[in-house]
C-alpha atoms as a PDB file:
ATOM      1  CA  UNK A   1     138.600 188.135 147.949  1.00  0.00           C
ATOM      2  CA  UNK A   2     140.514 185.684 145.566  1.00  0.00           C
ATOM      3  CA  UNK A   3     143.908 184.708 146.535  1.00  0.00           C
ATOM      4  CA  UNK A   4     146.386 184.105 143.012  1.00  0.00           C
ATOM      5  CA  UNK A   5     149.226 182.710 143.361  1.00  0.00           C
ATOM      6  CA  UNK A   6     152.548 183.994 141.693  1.00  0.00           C
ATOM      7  CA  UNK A   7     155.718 182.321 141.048  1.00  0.00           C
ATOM      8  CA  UNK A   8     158.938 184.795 140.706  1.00  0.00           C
ATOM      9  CA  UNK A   9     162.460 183.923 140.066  1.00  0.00           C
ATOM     10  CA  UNK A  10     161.566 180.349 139.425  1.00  0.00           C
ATOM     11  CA  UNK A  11     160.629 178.726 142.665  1.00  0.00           C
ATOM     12  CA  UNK A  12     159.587 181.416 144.942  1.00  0.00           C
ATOM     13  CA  UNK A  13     155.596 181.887 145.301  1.00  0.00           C
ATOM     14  CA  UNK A  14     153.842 185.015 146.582  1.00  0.00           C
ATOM     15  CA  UNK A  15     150.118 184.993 147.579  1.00  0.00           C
ATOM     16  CA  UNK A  16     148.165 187.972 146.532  1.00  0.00           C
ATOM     17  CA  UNK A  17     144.814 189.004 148.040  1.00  0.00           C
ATOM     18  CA  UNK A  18     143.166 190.233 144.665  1.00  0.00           C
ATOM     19  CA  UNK A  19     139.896 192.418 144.848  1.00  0.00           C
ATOM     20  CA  UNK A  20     137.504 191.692 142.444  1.00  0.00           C
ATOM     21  CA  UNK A  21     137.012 194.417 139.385  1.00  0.00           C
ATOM     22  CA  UNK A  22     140.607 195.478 139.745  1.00  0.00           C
ATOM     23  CA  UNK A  23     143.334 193.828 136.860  1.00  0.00           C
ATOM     24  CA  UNK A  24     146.311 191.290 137.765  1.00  0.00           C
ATOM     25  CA  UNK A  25     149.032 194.089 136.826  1.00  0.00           C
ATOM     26  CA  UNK A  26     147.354 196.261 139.491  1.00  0.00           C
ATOM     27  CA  UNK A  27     147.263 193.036 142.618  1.00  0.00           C
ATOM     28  CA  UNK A  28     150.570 191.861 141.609  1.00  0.00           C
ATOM     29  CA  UNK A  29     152.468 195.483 141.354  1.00  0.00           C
ATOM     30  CA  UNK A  30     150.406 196.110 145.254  1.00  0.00           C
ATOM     31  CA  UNK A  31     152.143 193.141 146.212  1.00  0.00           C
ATOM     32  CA  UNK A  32     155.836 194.082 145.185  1.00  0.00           C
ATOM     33  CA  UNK A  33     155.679 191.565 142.002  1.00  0.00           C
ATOM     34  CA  UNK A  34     158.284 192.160 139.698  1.00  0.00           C
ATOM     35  CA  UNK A  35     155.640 193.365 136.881  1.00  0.00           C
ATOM     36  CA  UNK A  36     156.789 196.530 135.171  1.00  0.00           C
ATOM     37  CA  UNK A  37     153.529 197.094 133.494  1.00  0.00           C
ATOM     38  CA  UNK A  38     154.727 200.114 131.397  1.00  0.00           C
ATOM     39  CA  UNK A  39     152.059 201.347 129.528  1.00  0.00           C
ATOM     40  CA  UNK A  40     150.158 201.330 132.568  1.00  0.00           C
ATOM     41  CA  UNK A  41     147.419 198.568 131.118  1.00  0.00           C
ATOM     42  CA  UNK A  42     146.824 200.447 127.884  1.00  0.00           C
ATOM     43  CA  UNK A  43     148.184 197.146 126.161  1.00  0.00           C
ATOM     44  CA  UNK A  44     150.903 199.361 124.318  1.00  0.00           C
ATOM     45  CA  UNK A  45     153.528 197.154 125.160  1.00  0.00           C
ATOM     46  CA  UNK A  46     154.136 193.253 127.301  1.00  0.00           C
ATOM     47  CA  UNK A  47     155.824 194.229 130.316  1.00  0.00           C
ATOM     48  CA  UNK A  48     153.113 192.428 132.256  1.00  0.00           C
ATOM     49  CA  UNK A  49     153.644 189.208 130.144  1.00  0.00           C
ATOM     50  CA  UNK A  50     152.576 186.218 133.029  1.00  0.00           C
ATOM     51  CA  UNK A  51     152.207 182.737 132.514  1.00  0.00           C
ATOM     52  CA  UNK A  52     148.877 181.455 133.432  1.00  0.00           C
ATOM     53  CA  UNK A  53     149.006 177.451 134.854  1.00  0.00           C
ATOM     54  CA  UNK A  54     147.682 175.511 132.007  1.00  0.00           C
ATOM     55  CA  UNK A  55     144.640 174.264 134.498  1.00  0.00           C
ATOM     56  CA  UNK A  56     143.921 177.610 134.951  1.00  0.00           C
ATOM     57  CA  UNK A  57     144.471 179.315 131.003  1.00  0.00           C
ATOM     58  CA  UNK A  58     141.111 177.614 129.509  1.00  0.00           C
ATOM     59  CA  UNK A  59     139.187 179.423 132.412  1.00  0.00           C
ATOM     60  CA  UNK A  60     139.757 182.858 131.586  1.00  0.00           C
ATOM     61  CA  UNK A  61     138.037 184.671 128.792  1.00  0.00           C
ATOM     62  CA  UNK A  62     139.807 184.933 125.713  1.00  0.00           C
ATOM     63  CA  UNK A  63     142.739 187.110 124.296  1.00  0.00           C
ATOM     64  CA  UNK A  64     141.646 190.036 121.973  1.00  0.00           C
ATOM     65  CA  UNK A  65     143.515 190.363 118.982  1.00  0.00           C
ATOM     66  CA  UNK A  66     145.412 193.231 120.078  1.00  0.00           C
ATOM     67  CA  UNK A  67     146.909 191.499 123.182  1.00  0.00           C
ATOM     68  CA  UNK A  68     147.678 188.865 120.671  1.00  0.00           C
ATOM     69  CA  UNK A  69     149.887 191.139 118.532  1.00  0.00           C
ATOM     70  CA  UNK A  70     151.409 192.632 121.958  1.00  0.00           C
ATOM     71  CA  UNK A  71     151.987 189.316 123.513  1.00  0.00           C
ATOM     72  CA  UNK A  72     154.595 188.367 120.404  1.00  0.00           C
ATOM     73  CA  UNK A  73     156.525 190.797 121.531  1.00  0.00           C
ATOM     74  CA  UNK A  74     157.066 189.570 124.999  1.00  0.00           C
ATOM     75  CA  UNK A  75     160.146 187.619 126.358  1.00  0.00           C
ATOM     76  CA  UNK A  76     159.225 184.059 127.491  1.00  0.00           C
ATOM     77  CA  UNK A  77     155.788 183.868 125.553  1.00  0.00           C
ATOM     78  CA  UNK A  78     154.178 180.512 125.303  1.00  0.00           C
ATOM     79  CA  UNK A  79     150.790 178.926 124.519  1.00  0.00           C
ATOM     80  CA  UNK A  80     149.668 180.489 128.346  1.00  0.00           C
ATOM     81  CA  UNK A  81     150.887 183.838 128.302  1.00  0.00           C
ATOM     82  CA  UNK A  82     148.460 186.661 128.875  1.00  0.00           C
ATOM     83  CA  UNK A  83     149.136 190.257 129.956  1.00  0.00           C
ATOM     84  CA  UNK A  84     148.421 190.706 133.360  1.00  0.00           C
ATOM     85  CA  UNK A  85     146.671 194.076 132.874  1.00  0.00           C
ATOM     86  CA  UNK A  86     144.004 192.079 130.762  1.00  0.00           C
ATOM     87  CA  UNK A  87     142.891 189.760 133.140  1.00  0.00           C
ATOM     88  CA  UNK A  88     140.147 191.515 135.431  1.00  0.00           C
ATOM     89  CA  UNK A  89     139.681 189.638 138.726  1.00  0.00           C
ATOM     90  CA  UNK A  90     136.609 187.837 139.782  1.00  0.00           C
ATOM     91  CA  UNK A  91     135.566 185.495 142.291  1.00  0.00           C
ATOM     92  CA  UNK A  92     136.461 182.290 140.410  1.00  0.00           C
ATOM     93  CA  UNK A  93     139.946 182.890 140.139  1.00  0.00           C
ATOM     94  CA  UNK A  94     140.461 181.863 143.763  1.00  0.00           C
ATOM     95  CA  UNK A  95     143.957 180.038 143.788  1.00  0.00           C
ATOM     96  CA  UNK A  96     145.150 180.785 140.289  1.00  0.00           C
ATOM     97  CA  UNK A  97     148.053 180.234 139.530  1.00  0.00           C
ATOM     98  CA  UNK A  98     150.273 182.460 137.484  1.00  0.00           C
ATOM     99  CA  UNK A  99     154.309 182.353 136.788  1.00  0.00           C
ATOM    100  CA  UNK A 100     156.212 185.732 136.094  1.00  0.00           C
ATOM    101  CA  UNK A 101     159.065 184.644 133.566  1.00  0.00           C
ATOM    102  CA  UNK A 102     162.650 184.913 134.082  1.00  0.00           C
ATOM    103  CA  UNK A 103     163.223 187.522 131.810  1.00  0.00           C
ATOM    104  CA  UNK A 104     160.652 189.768 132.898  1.00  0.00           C
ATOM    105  CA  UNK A 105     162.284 193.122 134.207  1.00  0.00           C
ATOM    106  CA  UNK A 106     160.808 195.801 136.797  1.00  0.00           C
ATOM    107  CA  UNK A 107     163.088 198.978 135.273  1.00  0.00           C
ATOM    108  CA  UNK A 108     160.742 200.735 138.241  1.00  0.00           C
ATOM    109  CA  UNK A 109     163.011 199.470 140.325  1.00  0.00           C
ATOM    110  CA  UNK A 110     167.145 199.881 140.752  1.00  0.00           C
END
């Protein structure tokens, strides 16, 4: 199984054991990353927003136009930024790297 990495808070990195078929939102949220994911991956909102290493960005199959539209809605969004529930993990994605921005909030949690 592929390990991605996540940065949180800045400077604090979290290795996630990611199976393959399942979605970032879904690894990250297992591993207590701060990803709200709202809309539960129905890409109805960008709670999920990540920020995929540059190295890493031209690797992954492109946006659709609706996670476009979504992703100018999100706090933090740069040239990299993908939603998390978007990305479906395969074996090739072994070491990824991914950064959660600072504004992202987890309302799940008090």
């Amino acid at each position: 199984m592929p390990l991605i990495r996540f940065t949180i808070r800045g400077d604090t990195e979290i290795v996630v054991q990611a199976e393959p078929g399942d979605n970032l939102l879904r690894a990250a949220q297992a591993a207590g990353i701060p990803l709200e994911g709202t809309c539960e991956g129905q890409m109805a909102c960008s709670t999920c927003h990540v920020i995929v290493a540059p190295e890493w960005f031209g690797r992954l199959p492109p946006a659709s136009e609706d996670e476009e539209d979504m992703l100018d809605l999100a706090a933090g969004a740069c040239r990299t930024s993908r939603l998390s529930c978007q990305i479906e993990v395969t074996e090739a994605m072994d070491g990824m790297a991914l950064h959660v921005p600072r504004e992202a909030r987890d309302m799940r949690k008090p």
